[in-house]
Protein backbone atom coordinates (compact mmCIF):
# COMPACT_ATOMS: atom_id res chain seq x y z
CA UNK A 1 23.37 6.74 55.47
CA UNK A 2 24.14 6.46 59.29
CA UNK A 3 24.90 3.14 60.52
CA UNK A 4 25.96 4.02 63.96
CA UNK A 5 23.27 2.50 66.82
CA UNK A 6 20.53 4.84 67.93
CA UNK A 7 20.74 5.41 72.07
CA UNK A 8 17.56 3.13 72.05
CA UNK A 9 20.03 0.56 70.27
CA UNK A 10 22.90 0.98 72.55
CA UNK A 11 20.06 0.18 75.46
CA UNK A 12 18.83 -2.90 73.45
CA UNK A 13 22.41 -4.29 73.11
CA UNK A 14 23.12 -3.72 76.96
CA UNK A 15 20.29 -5.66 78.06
CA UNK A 16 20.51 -8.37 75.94
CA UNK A 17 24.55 -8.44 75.93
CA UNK A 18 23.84 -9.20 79.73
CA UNK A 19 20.81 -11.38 79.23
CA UNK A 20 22.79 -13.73 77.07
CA UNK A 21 25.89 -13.16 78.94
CA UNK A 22 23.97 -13.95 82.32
CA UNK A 23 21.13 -16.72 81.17
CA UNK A 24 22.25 -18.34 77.36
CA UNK A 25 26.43 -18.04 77.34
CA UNK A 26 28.91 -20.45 76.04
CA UNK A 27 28.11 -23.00 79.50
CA UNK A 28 24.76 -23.26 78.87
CA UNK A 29 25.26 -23.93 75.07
CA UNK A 30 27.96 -27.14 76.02
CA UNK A 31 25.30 -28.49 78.41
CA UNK A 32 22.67 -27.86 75.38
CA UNK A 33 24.81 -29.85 73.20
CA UNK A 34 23.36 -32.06 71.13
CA UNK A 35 19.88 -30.59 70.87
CA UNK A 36 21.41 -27.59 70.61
CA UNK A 37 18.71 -25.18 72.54
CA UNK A 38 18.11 -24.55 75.97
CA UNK A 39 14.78 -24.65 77.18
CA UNK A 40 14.89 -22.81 80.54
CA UNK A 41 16.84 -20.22 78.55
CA UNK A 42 13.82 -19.51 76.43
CA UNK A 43 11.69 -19.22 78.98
CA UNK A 44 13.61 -16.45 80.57
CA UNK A 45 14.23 -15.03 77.10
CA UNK A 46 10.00 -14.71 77.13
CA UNK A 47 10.08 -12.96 79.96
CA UNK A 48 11.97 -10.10 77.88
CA UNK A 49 9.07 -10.15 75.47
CA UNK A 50 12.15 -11.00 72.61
CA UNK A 51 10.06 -13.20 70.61
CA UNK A 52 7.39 -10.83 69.78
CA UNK A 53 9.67 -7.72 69.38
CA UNK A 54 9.38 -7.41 65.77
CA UNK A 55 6.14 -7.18 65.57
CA UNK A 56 3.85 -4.23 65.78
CA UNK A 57 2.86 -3.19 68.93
CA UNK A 58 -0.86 -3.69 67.91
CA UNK A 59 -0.30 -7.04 67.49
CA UNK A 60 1.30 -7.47 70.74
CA UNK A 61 4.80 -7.21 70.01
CA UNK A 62 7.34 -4.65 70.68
CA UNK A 63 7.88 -2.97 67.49
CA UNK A 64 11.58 -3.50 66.70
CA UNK A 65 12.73 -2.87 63.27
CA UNK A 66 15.39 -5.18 61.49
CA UNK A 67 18.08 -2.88 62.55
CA UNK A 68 17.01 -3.38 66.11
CA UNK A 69 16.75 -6.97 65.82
CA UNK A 70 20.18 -7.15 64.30
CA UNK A 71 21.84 -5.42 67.33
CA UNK A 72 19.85 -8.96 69.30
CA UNK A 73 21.17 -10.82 66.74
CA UNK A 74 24.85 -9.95 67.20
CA UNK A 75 25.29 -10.19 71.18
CA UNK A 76 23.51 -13.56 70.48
CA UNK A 77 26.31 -14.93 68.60
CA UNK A 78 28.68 -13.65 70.97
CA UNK A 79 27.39 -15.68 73.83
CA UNK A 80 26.32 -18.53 71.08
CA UNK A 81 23.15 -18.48 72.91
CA UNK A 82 21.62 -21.64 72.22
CA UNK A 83 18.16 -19.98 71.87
CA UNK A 84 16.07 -19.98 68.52
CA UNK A 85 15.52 -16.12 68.29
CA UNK A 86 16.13 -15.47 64.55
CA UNK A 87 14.05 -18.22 63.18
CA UNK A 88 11.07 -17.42 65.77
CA UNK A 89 11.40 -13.97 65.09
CA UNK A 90 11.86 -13.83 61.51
CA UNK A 91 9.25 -16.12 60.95
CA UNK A 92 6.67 -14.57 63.37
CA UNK A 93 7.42 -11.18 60.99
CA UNK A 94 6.55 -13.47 58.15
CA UNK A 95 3.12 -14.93 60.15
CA UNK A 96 2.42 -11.68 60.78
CA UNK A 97 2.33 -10.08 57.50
CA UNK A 98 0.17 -12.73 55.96
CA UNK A 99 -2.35 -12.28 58.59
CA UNK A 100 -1.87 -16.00 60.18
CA UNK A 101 0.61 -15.37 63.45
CA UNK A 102 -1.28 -17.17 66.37
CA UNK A 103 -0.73 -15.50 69.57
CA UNK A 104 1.22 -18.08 70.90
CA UNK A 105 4.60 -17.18 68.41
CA UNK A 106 3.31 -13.46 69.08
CA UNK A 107 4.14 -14.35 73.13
CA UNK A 108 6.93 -16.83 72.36
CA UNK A 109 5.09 -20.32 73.91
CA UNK A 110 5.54 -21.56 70.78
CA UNK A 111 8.22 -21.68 68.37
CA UNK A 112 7.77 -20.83 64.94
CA UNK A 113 10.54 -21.59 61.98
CA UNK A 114 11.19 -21.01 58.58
CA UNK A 115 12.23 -23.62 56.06
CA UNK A 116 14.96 -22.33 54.54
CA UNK A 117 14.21 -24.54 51.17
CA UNK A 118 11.42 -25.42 48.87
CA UNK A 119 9.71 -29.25 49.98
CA UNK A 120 10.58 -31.88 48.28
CA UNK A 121 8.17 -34.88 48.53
CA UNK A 122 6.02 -33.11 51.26
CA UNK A 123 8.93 -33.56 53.36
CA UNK A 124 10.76 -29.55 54.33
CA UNK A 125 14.97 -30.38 54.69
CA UNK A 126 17.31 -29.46 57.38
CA UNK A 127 14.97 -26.77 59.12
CA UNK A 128 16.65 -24.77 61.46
CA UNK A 129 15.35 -25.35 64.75
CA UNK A 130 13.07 -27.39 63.11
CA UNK A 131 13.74 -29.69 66.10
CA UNK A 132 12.09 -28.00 68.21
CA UNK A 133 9.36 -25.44 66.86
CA UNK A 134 5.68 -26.34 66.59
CA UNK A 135 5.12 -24.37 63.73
CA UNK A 136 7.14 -24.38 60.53
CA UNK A 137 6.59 -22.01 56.99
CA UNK A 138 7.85 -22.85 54.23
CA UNK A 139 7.41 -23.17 50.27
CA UNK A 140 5.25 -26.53 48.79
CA UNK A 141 5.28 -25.79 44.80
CA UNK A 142 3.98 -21.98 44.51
CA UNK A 143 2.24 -22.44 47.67
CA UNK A 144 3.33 -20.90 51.07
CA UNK A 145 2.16 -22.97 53.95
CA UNK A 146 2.70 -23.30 57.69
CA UNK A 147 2.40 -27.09 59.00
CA UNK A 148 1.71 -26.66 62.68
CA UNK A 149 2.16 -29.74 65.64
CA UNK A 150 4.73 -31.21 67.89
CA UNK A 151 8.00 -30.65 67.87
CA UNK A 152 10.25 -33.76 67.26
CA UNK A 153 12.79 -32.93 69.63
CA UNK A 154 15.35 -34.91 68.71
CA UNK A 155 17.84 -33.19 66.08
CA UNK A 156 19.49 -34.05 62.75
CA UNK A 157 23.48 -35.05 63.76
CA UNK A 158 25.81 -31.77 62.94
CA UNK A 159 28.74 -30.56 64.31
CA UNK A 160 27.63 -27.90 65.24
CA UNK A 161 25.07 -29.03 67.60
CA UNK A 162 22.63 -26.94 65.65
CA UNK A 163 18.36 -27.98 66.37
CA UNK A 164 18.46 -29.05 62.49
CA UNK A 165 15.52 -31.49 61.77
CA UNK A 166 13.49 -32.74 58.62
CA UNK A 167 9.87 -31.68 59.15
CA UNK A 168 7.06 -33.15 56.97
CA UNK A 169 4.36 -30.67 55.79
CA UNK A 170 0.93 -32.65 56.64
CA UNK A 171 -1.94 -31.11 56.04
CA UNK A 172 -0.44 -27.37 56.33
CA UNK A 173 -2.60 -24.53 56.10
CA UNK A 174 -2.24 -22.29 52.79
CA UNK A 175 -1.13 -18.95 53.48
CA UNK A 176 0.02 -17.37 50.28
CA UNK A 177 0.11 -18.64 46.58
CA UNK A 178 1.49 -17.88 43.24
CA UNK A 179 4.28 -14.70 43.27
CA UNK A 180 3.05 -13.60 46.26
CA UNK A 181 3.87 -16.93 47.67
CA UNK A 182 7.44 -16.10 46.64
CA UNK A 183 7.92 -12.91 47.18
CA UNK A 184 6.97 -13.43 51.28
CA UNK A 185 9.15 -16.45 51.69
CA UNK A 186 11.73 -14.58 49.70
CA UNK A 187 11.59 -11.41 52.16
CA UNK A 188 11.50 -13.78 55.11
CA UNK A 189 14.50 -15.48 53.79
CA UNK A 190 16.48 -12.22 53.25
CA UNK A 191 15.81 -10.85 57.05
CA UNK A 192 16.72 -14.42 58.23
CA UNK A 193 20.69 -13.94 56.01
CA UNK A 194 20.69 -10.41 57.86
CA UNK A 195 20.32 -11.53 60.86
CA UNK A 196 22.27 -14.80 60.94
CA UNK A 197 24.74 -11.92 59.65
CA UNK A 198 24.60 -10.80 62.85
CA UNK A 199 24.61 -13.24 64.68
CA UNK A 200 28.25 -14.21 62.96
CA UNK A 201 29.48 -10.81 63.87
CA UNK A 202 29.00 -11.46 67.01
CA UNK A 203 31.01 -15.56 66.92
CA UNK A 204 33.96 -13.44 65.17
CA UNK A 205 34.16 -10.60 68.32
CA UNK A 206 33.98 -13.27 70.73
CA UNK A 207 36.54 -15.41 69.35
CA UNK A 208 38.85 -12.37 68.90
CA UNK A 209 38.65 -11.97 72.19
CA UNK A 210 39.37 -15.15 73.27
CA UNK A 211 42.20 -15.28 70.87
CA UNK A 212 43.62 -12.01 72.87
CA UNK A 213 42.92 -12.90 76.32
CA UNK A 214 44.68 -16.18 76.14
CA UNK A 215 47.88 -14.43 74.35
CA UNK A 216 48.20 -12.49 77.29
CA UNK A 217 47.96 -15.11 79.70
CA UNK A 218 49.79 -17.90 78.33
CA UNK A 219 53.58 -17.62 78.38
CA UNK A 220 56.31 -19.15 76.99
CA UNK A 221 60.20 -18.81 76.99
CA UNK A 222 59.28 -16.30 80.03
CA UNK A 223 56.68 -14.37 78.39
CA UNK A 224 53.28 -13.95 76.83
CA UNK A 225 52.87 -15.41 73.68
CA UNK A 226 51.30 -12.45 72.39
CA UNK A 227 54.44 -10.60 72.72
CA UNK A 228 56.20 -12.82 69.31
CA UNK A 229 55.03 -11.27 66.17
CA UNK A 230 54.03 -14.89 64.78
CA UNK A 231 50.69 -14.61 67.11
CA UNK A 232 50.17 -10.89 66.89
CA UNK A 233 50.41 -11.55 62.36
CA UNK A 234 47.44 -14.16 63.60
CA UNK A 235 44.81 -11.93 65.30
CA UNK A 236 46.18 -8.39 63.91
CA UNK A 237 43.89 -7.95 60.84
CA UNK A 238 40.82 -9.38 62.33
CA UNK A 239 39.46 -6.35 63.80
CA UNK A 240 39.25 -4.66 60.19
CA UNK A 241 37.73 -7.84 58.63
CA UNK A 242 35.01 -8.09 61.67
CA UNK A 243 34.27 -4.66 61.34
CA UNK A 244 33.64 -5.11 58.11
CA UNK A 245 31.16 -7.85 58.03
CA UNK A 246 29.63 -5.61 61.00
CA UNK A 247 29.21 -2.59 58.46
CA UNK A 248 27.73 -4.52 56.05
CA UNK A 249 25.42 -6.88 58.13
CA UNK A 250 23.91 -3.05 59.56
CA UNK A 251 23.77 -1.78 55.84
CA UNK A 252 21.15 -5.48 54.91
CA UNK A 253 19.10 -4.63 58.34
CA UNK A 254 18.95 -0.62 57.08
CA UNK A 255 17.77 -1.58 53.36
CA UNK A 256 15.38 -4.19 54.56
CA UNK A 257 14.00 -1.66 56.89
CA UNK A 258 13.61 0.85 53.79
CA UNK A 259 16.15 3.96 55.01
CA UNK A 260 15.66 7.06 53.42
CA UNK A 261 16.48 7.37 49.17
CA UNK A 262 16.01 3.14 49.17
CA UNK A 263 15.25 1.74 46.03
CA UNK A 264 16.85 -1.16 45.30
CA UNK A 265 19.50 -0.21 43.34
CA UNK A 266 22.50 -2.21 41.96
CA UNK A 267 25.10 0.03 40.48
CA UNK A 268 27.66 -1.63 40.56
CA UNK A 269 29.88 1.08 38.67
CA UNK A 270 29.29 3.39 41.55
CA UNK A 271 29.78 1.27 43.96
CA UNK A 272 25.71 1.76 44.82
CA UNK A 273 24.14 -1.15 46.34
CA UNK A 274 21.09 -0.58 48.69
CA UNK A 275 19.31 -3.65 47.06
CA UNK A 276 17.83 -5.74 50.23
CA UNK A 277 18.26 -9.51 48.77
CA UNK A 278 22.08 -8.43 47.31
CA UNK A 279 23.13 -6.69 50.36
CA UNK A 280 22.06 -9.60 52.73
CA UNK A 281 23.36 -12.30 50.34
CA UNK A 282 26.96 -10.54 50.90
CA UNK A 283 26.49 -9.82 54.67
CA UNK A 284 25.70 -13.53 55.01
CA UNK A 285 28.85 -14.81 53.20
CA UNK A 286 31.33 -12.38 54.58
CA UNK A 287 30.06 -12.76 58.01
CA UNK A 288 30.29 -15.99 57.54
CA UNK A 289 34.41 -15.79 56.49
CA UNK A 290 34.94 -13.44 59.13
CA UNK A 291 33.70 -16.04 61.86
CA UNK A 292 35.58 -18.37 60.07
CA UNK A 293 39.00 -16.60 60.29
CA UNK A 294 38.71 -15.41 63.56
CA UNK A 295 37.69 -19.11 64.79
CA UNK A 296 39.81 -20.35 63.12
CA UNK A 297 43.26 -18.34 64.54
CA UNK A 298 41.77 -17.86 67.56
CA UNK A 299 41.77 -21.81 67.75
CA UNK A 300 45.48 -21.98 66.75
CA UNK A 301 46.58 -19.17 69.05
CA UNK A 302 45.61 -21.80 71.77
CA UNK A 303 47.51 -24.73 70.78
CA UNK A 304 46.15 -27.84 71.03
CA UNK A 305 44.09 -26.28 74.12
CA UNK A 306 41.85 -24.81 71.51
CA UNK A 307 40.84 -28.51 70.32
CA UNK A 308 39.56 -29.65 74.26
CA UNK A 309 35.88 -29.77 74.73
CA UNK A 310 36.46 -27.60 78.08
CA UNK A 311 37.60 -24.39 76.39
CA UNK A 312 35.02 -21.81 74.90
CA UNK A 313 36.83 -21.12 71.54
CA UNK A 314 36.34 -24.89 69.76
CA UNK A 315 32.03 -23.87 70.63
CA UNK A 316 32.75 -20.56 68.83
CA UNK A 317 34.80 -22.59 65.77
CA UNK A 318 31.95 -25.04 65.36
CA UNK A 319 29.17 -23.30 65.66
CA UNK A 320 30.71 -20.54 63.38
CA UNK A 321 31.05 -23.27 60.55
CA UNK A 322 27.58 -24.68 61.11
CA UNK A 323 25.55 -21.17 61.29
CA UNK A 324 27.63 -20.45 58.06
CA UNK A 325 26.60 -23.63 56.01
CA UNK A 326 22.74 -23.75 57.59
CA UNK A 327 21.95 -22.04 54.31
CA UNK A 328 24.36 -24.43 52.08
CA UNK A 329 27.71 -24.15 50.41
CA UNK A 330 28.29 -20.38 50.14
CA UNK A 331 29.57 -20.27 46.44
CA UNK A 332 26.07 -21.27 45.75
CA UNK A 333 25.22 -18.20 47.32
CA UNK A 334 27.66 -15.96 45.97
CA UNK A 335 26.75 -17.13 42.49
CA UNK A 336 23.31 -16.17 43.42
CA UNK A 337 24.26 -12.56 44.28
CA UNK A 338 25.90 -12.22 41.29
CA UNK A 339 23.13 -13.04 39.48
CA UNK A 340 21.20 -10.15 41.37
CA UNK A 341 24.13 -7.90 40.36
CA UNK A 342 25.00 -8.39 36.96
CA UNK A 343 20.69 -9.67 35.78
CA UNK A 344 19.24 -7.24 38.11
CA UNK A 345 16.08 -6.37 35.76
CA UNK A 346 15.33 -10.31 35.98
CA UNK A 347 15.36 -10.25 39.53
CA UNK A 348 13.67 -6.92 39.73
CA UNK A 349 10.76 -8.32 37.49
């Protein structure tokens, strides 16, 4: 298994490290705040033919694999682009393969979403950016369904000035039922964790860096503060745990793109996991503790500085949290992984 980025990778993450850099960075996610997505920034994102790029090229899209997207994925969370690009995207995927994608979420004019959670009372829960996508797929009973109309545009309060929003089904259109039902939100809900992986990745690099530019430039007693040991303890080990959570996030994208020898094993006495819904659970929750950490001490490296609305690192420690939690309480989803582990002919079944 080779993890490292193809050359066609390393172009992807240079053009959309400066896209987001240049057109969705940490200023234009402050003035985004509370809604939490820029609309000019999508527009330009269009332009880049992002929203359709995992998709097949017959269909009109670019045909990006879940690796590829990933590599999006990450230099999004590093700017905190306050674009929806992993819900439209994953969610287009899911359109797509049920033969119901209207070529507006194949162009990007509209946004599509996935409810992350079965409806309750007709009524889909905390959708991310369900605040602002005019279509939304999601689970009613055994029934997959996509309720299409206006967005409400207003979101759900969060701290982390996320486009969460309750969207009620209507009269949504049926587009799978029974297992099959499952087994597509299921998928969709798998690529989503990888990516949001990513995405977390790319909130712990950032902050790291913050974290280290701001020990070298703030002094004290006559020096940099990240000359005492106390701060360098703080920001030392983070490289190891974000590199980490990087590994792992790229192993999820390579199983859910079916690499070479995949099939979805769980051994866990050799230490052989290439299972797609195990290995994206765990990307997802240690991605999420890595952003965390490095949030979290890059925060404290700054003092109280770190807590004022006019430095970058408090955008990176929010949305870190929020992005982490979209999902719910991780122990809920650790407990689910080790049900995948430990029962895995249930879940194979």
């Amino acid at each position: 298994m080779d993890l490292a980025l193809t050359a066609d990778q390393e172009t992807i993450r240079g053009v959309f490290a400066d896209f987001f850099t240049a057109e969705a960075g940490p200023d234009r996610a402050r003035a985004a705040e509370p809604l939490g997505v820029d609309g000019p920034a999508w527009n330009r994102l269009l332009e880049t033919g992002a929203p359709g790029m995992g998709l097949p090229e017959s269909a009109g899209g670019g045909g990006a694999s879940l690796t590829d997207l990933a590599v999006v994925a990450e230099e999004l969370g590093a700017a905190i682009a306050p674009v929806p690009f992993i819900e439209h995207a994953v969610t287009a995927r899911l359109l797509f393969a049920t033969g119901a994608c209207p070529d507006a979420v194949v162009g990007g004019t509209e946004i599509a979403t996935l409810a992350l959670r079965p409806a309750q009372g007709g009524i889909s829960r905390l959708v991310p950016a369900g605040a602002v996508a005019q279509h939304v797929a999601g689970l009613d009973g055994d029934r997959l369904v996509l309720a299409s109309g206006d967005a409400p545009g207003v979101a759900l309060g969060n701290h982390g000035c996320l486009p969460l929003a309750d969207r009620p089904l209507g009269d949504a259109t049926i587009l799978l039922e029974g297992t099959e039902a499952h087994a597509a939100h299921a998928r969709a809900l798998d690529e989503w964790r990888t990516l949001t992986a990513g995405a977390l990745v790319g909130i712990g690099r950032t902050a790291l860096d913050l974290g280290v530019d701001y020990a070298k430039e703030r002094q004290q007693f006559g020096k940099p503060i990240g000359s005492f040991q106390a701060v360098q303890h703080l920001l030392a080990d983070l490289p190891g745990l974000i590199e980490g959570a990087r590994l792992l996030a790229a192993k999820a994208a390579w199983a859910g793109d079916g690499g070479p020898g995949i099939n979805g094993i769980n051994d866990l006495d050799n230490n052989d996991i290439t299972d797609f819904a195990t290995l994206a659970g765990m990307a997802l929750v240690l991605a999420g503790e890595a952003a965390a950490t490095a949030t979290d001490r890059s925060l404290h490296v700054h003092g109280g500085y770190g807590f004022a609305e006019e430095y970058d690192i408090q955008l990176f420690y929010r949305r870190a949290r929020a992005w982490a939690l979209t999902l719910g309480d991780p122990a809920r989803e650790c407990r689910r992984i080790a049900d995948l582990l430990l029962e895995p002919s249930e879940h194979a079944a």
